[in-house]
Structure formats: C-alpha cells, structure tokens
C-alpha atoms as a PDB file:
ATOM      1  CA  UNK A   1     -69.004-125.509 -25.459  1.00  0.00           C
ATOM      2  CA  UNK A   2     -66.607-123.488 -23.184  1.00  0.00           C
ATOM      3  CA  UNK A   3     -64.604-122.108 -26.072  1.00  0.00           C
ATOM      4  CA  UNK A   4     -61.747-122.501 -23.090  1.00  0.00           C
ATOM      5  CA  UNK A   5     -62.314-126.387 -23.682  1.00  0.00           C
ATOM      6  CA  UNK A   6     -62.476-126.026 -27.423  1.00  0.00           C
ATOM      7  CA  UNK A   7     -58.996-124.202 -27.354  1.00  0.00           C
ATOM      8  CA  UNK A   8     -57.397-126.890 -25.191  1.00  0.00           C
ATOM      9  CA  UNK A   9     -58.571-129.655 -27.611  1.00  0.00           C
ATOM     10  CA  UNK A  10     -56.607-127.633 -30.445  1.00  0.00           C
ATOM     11  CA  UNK A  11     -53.764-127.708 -28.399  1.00  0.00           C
ATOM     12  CA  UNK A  12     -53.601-130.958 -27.931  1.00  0.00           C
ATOM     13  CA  UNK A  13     -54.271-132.142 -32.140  1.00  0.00           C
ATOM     14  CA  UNK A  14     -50.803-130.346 -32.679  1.00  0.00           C
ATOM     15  CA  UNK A  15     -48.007-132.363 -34.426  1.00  0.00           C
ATOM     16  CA  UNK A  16     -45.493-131.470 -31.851  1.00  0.00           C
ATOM     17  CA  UNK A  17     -45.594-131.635 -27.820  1.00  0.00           C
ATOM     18  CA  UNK A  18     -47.001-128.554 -26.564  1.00  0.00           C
ATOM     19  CA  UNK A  19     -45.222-126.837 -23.798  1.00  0.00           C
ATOM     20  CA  UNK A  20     -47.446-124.581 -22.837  1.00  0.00           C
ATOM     21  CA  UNK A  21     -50.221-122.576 -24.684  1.00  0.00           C
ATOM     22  CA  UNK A  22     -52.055-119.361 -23.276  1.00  0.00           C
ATOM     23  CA  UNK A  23     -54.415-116.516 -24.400  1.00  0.00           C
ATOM     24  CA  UNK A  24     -53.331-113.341 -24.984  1.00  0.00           C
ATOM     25  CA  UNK A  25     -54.590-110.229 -26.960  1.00  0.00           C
ATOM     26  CA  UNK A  26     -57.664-108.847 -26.279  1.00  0.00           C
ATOM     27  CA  UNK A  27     -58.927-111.209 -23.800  1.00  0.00           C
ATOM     28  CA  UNK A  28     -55.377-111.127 -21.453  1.00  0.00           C
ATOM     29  CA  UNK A  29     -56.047-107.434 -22.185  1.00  0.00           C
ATOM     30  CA  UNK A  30     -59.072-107.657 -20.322  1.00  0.00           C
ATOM     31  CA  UNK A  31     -61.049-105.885 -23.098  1.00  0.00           C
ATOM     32  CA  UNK A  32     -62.302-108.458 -25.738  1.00  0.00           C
ATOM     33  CA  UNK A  33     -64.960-107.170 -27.912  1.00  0.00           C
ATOM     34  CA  UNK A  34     -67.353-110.164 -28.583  1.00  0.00           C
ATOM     35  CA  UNK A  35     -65.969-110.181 -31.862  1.00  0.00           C
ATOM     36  CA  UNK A  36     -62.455-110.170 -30.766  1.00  0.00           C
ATOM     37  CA  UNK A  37     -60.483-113.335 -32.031  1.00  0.00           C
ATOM     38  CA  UNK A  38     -58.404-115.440 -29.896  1.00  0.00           C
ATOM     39  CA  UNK A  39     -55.306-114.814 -29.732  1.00  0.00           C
ATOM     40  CA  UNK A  40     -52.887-118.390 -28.850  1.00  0.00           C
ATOM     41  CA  UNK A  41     -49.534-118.530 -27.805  1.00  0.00           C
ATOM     42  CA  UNK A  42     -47.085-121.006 -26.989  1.00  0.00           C
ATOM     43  CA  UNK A  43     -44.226-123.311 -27.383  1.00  0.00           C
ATOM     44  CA  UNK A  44     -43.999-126.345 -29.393  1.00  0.00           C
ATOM     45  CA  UNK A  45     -40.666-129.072 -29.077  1.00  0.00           C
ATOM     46  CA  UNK A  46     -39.289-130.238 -32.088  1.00  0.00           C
ATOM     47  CA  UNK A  47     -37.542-133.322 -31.753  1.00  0.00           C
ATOM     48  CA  UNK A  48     -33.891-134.120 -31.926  1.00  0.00           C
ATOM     49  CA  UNK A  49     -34.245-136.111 -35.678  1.00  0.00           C
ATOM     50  CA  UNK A  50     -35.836-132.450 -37.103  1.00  0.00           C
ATOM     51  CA  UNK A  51     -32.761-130.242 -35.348  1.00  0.00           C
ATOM     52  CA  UNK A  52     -29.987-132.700 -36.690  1.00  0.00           C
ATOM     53  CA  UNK A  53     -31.262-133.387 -40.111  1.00  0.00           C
ATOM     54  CA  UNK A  54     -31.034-131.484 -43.559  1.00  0.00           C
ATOM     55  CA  UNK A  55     -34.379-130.317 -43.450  1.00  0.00           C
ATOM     56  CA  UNK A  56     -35.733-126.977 -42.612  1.00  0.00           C
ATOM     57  CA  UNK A  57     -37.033-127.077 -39.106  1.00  0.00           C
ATOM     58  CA  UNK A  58     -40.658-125.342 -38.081  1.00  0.00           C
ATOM     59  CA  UNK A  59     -39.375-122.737 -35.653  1.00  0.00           C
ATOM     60  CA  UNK A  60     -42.294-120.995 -35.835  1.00  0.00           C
ATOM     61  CA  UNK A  61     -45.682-122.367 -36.546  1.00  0.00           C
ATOM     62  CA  UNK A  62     -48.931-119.856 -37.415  1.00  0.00           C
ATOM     63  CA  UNK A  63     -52.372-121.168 -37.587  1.00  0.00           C
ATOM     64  CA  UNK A  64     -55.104-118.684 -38.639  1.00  0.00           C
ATOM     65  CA  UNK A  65     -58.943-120.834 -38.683  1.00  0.00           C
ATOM     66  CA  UNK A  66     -62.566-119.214 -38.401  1.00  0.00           C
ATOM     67  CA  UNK A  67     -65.503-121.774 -36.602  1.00  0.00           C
ATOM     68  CA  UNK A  68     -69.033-121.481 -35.479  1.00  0.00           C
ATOM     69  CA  UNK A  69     -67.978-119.970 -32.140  1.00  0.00           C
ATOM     70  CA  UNK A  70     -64.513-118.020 -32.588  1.00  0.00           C
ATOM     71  CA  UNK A  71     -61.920-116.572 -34.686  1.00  0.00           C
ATOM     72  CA  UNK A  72     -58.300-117.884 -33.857  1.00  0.00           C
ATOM     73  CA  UNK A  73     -54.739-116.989 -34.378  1.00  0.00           C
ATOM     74  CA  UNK A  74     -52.434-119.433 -32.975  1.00  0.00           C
ATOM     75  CA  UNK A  75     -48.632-119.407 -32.808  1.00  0.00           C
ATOM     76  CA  UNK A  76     -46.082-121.046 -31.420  1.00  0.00           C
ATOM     77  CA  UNK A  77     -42.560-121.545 -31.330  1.00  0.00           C
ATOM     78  CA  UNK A  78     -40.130-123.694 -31.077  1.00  0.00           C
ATOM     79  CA  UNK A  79     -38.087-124.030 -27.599  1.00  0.00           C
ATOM     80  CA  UNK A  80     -35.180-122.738 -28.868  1.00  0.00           C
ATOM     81  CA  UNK A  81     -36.679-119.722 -30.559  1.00  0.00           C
ATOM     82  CA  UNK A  82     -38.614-118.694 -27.526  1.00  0.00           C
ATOM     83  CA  UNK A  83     -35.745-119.231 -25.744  1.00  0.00           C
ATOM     84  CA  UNK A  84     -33.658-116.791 -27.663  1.00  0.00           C
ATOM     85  CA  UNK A  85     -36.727-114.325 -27.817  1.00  0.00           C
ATOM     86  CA  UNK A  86     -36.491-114.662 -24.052  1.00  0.00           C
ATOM     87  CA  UNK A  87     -33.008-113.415 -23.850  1.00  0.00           C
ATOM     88  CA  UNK A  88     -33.550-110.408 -26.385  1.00  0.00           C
ATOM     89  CA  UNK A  89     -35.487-108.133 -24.118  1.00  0.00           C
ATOM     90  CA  UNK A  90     -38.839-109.381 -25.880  1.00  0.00           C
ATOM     91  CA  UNK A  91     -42.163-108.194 -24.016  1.00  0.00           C
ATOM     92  CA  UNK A  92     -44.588-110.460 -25.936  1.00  0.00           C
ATOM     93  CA  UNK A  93     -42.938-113.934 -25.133  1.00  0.00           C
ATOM     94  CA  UNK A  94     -42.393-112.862 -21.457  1.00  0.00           C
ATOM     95  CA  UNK A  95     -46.462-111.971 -21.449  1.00  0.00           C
ATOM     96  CA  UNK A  96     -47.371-115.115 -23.443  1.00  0.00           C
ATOM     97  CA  UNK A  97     -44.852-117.086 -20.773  1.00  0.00           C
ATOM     98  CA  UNK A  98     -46.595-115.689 -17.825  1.00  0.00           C
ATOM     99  CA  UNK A  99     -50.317-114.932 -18.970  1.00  0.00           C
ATOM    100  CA  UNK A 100     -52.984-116.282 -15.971  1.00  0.00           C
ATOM    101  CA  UNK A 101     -55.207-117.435 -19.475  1.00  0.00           C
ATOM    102  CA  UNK A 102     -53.552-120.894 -19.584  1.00  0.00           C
ATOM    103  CA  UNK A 103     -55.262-123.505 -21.951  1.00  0.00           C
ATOM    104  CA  UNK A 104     -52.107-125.434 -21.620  1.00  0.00           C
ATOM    105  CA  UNK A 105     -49.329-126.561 -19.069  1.00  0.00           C
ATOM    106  CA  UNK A 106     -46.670-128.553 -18.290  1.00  0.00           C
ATOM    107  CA  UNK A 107     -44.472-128.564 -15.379  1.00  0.00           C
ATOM    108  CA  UNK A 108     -41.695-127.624 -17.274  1.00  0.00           C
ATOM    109  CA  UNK A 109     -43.572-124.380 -18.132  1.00  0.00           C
ATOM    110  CA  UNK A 110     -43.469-123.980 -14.419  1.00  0.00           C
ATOM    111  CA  UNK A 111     -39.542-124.388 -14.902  1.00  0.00           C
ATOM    112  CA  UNK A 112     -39.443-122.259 -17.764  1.00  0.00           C
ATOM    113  CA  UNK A 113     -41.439-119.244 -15.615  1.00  0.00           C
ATOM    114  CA  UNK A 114     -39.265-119.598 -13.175  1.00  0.00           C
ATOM    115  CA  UNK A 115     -35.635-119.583 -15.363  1.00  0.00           C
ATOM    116  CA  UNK A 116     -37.140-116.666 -16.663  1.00  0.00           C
ATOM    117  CA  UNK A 117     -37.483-114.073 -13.700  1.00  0.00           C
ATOM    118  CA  UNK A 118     -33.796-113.692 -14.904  1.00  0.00           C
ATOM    119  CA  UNK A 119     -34.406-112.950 -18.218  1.00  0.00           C
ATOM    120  CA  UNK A 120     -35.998-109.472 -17.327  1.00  0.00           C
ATOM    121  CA  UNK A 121     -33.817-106.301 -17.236  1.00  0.00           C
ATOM    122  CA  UNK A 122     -33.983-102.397 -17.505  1.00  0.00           C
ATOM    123  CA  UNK A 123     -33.390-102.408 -21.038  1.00  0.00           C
ATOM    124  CA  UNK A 124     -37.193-104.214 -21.452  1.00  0.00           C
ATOM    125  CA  UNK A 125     -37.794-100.485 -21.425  1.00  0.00           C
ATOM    126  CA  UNK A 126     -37.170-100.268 -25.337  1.00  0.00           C
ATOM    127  CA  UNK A 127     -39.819-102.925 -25.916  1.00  0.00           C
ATOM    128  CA  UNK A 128     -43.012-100.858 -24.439  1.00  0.00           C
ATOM    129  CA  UNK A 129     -41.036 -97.584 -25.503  1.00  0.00           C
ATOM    130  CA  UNK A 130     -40.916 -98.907 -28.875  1.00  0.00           C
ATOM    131  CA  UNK A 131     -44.655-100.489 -29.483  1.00  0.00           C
ATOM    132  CA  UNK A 132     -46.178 -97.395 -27.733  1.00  0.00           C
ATOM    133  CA  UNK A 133     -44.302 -94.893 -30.454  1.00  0.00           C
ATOM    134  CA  UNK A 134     -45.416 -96.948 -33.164  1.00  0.00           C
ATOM    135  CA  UNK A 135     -49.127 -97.313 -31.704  1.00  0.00           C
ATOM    136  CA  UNK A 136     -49.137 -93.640 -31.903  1.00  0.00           C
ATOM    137  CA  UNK A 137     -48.099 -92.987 -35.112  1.00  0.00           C
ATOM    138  CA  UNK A 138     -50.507 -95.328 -36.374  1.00  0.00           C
ATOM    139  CA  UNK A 139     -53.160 -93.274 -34.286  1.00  0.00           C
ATOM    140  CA  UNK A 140     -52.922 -90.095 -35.887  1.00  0.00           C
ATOM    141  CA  UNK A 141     -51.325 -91.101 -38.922  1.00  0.00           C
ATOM    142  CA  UNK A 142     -53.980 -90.062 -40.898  1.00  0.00           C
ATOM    143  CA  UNK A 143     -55.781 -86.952 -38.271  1.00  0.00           C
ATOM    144  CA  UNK A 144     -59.327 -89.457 -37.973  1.00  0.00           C
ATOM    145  CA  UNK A 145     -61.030 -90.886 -34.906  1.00  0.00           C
ATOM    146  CA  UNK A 146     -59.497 -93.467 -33.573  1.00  0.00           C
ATOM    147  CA  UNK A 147     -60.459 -96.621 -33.023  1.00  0.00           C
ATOM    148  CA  UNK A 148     -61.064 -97.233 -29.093  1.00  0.00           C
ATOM    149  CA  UNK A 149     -58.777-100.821 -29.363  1.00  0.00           C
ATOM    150  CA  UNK A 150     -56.012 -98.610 -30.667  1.00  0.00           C
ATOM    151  CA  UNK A 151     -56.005 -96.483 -27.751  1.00  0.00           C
ATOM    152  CA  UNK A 152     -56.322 -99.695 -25.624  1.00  0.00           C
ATOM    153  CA  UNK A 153     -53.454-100.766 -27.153  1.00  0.00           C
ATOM    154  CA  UNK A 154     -51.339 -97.856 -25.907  1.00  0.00           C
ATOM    155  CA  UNK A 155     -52.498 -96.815 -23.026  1.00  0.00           C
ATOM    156  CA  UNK A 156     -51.666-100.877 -21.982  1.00  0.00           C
ATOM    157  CA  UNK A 157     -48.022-101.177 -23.232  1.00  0.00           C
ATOM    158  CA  UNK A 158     -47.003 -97.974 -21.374  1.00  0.00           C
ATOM    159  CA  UNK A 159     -48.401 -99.259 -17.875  1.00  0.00           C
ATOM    160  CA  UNK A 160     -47.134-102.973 -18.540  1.00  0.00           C
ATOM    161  CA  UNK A 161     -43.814-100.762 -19.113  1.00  0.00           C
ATOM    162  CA  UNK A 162     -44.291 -99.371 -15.999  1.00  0.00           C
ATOM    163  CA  UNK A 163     -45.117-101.703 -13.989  1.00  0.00           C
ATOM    164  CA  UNK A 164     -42.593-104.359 -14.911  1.00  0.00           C
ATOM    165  CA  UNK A 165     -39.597-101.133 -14.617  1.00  0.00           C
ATOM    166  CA  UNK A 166     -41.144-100.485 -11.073  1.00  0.00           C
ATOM    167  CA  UNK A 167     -41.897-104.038  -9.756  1.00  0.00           C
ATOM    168  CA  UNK A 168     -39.681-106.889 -11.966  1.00  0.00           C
ATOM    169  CA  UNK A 169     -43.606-108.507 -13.313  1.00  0.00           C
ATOM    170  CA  UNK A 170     -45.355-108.894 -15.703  1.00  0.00           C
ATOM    171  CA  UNK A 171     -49.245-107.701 -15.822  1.00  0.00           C
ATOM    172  CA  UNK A 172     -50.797-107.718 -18.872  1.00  0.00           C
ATOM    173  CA  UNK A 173     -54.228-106.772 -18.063  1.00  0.00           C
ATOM    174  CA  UNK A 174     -55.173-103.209 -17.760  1.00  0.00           C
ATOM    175  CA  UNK A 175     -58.489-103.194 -15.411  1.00  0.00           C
ATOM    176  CA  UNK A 176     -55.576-104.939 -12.869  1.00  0.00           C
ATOM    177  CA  UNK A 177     -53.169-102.294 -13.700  1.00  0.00           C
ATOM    178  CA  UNK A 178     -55.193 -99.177 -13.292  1.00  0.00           C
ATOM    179  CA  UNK A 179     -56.418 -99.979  -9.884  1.00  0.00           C
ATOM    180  CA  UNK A 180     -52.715 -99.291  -9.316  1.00  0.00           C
ATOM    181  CA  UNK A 181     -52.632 -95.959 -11.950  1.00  0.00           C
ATOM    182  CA  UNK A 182     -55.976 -94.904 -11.642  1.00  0.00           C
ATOM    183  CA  UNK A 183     -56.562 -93.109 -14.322  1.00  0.00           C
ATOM    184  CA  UNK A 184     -59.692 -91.962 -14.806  1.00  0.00           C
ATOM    185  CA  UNK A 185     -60.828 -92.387 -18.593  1.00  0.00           C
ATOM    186  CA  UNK A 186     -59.138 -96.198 -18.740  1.00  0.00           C
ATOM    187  CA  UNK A 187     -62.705 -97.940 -17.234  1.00  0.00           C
ATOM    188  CA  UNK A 188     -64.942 -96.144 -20.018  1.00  0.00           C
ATOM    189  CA  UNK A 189     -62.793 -96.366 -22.865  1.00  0.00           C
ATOM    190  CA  UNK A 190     -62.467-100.763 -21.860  1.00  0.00           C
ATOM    191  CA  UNK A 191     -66.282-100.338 -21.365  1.00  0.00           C
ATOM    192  CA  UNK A 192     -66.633 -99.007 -24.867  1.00  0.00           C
ATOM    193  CA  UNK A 193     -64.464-101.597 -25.878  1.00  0.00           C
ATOM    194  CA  UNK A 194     -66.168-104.760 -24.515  1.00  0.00           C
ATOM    195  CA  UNK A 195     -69.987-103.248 -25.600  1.00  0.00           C
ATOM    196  CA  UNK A 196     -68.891-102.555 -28.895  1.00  0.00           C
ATOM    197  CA  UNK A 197     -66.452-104.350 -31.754  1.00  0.00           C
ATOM    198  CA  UNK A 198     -63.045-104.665 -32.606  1.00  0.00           C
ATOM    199  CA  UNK A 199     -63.661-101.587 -35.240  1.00  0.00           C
ATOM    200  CA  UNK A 200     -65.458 -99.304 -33.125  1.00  0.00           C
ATOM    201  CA  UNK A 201     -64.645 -95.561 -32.494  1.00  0.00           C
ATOM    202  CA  UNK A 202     -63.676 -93.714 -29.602  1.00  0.00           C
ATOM    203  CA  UNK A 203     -66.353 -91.424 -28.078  1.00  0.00           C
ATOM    204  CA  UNK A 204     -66.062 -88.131 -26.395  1.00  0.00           C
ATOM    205  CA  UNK A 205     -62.420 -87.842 -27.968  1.00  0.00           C
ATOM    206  CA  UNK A 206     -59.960 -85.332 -27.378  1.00  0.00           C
ATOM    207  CA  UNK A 207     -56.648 -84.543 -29.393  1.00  0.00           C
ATOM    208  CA  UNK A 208     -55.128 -82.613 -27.328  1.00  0.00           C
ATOM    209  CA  UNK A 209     -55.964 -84.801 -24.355  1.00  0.00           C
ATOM    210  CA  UNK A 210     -54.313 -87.889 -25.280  1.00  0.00           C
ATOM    211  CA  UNK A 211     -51.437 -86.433 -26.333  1.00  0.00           C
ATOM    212  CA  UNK A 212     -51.033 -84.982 -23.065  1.00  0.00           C
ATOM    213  CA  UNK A 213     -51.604 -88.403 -21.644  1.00  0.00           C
ATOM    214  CA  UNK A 214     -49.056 -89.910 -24.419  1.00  0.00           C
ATOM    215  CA  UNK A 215     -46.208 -88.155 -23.212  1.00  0.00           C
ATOM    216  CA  UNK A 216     -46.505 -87.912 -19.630  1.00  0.00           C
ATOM    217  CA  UNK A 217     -47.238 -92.048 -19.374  1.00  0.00           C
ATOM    218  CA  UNK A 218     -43.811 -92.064 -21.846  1.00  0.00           C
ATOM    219  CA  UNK A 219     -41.718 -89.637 -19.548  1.00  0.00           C
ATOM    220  CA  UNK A 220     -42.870 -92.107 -16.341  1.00  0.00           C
ATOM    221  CA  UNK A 221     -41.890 -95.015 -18.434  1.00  0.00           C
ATOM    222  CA  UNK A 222     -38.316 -93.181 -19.366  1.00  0.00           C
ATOM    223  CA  UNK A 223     -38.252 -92.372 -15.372  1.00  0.00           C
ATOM    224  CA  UNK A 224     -39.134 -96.094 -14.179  1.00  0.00           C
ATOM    225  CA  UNK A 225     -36.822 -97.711 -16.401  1.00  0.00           C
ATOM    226  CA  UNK A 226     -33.631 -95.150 -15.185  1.00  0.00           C
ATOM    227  CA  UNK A 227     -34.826 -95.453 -11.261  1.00  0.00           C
ATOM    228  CA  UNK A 228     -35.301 -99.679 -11.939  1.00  0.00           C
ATOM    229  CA  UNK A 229     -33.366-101.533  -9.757  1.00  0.00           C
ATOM    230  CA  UNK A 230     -33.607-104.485 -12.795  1.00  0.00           C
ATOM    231  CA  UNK A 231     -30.317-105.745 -13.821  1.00  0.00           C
ATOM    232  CA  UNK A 232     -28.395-104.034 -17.036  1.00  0.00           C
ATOM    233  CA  UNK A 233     -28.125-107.938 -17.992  1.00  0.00           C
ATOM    234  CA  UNK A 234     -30.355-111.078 -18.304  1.00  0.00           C
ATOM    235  CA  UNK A 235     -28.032-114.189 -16.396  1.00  0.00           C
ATOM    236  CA  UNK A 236     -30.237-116.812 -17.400  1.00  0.00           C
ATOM    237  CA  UNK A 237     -28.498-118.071 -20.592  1.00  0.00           C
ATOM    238  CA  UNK A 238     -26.626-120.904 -18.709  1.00  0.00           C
ATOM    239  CA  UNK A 239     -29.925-122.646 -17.134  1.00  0.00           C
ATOM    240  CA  UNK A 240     -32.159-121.968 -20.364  1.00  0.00           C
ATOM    241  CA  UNK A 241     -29.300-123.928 -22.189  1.00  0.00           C
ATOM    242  CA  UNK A 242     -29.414-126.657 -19.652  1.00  0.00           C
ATOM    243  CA  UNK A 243     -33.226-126.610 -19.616  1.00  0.00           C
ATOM    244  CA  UNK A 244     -33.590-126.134 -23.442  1.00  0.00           C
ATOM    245  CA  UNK A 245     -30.908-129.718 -24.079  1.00  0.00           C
ATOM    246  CA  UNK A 246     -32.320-131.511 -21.170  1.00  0.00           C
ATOM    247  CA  UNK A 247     -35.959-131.044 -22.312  1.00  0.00           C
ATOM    248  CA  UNK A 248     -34.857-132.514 -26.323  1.00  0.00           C
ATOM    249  CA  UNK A 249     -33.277-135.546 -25.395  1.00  0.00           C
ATOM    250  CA  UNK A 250     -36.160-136.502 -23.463  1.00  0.00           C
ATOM    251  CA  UNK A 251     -39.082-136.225 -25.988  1.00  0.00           C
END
C-alpha cells in the first residue's frame, strides 16, 4: 500500500476534525533516507463544549507509532494554537501550512493559506537565524564527523531563510531551492543522504569548508532579511479571529 494512502486513513481515525494534515521532515526536505520516519503535521478543531468547559483542552496532540511499512510522528494542533503560532513569527507551522505533501485538505485550509500570506514578516528572520545557530552547535559540539542529515538540516533552514526574506514564500525543499543557489556540494551531500540512513556520516568532509559556508549563507540571511521588503508586522490577527470563531461554531 501507498504509504500516502495509509497516512490519509490515519488522518481520518482521529477523534477530532482534521483541518489539514501534511508531510514534512525529511521527505518535504526532499532527502528521506529509506529509513527516515514520517513526519505529520496538522490542525485538529476542538469543539465549542471542550473550549467552554472545566476540563483541560488537547491543544496539542503527539502520536509516535512504528508498523510494517513506516515509522510515524504525528502532531497536530489545535486551531487556536496554530493560529497563535502563526502570528509569532513561527517557520515550522508556516512550512507545515503550506507543504505541497498534503495527505489532508479542506477548503478552509485553502482559507487558512491564504489569511496567512499576512502572517509573514522580516522578523521570520530570527526563526532560520535561530535553528541554523543551534544546528551548528550541535554539529561540532563534540569535534566528530557529522552526520550528513545534520548538515542537511542547516544548509536547508538558511536557504528557506533566504528565500522567504527575498521572495515572501515558503520552499521547504532544498533540490527546489538550490536550482536557485546552486551550490555545488548540496546534490551529493542529498545523494548521500537518500542512499544511505538517517545515521550516516558525511564523506569527503571539510572543517574548515563548512564553516566558511556557515557564515557566508548566515551573513546573506542577515542581508535578505535587512533588504526584505516584508512588513515589520503580521496584519492578519483580525481575519484569523474571524476565521478561527466562524470555523467553531460550525463543527
């Protein structure tokens, strides 16, 4: 079985209306190892009883399960979380909101995409800045080879950072993003990737290369974000407040 098909019917056995549900990870990435678990986001609705009540509502719902053909991770939140994630200048939820690996849509995830667009500002910056610093401290926290999904992992953030500062969207996928960087190592070191596992080590490694490579991709991100012509504030608070209230009285 597609294990597209077998994600969609795990959608749909969820206790609470799905919004939307897409891949990301790896496999938005575009470099899944074939041991690379599946990573699924979306949005659940509570209803209006579970809001208004005494107990504790599930904002946030994690589902971790290994079967015959995959390894999953699946999360979701809750309207009104995402929504708020939306308006902090949150880089994962705006990927998960508008990744092209969609098990699961609605048309008001159409309506959500859209409300969105004005969610994204300059100051998105500190998300990729952020991740990226952390990804390499974790690289050469201890002086060893890395691991080829780590550097995957950094070399993507910083051109997603890029990218959105330069253009206003979001690409997630870095085989689409270096045919607009072209940078030269980025096919062999996904090609290492997808032939080998989630754990294996980067090949022909340099030091003193990636470092190089670190800061320069950080100083362009630095540059994009001050040249943007993104807005210093999201203005969508207004329609994602009509959209979330709208959307709980009707379930």
């Amino acid at each position: 079985m597609n294990n597209f098909v077998e994600l969609g019917q795990i959608v749909a056995l969820q206790t609470y209306p799905i919004l939307f549900a897409t891949v990301s990870g790896a496999h938005l990435y575009g470099f899944a190892s074939p041991d690379s678990d599946y990573d699924l986001r979306g949005v659940h609705i509570l209803p209006l009883p579970e809001i208004i009540g005494l107990n504790v509502p599930q904002e946030t719902i994690e589902i971790s399960e290994i079967n015959k053909n995959f390894e999953l991770d699946l999360v979701t939140h809750d309207l009104k979380k995402f929504c708020k994630l939306l308006l902090k200048r949150n880089g994962y939820v705006l990927e998960q909101l508008y990744s092209c690996l969609v098990i699961h849509t609605t048309p008001e995830h159409q309506e959500l995409k859209a409300i969105a667009e004005n969610c994204i500002t300059c100051h998105h910056v500190h998300h990729y800045l952020g991740f990226a610093k952390t990804q390499w401290k974790l690289l050469t926290k201890d002086n060893t080879l890395p691991k080829v999904k780590s550097l995957l992992y950094l070399y993507r953030v910083l051109l997603t950072g890029i990218h959105l500062m330069q253009s206003g969207k979001i690409e997630a996928n870095l085989s689409q993003l270096n045919q607009k960087f072209n940078l030269s190592y980025i096919p062999d070191l996904i090609a290492q990737k997808i032939s080998g596992t989630e754990k294996a080590i980067a090949s022909d490694f340099s030091w003193e290369f990636h470092e190089r490579e670190y800061a320069s991709l950080r100083n362009k991100l630095t540059l994009a974000s001050a040249n943007s012509y993104l807005p210093d504030m999201a203005t969508a608070k207004p329609a994602l407040n009509d959209f979330l209230v709208r959307i709980r009285l009707n379930i």
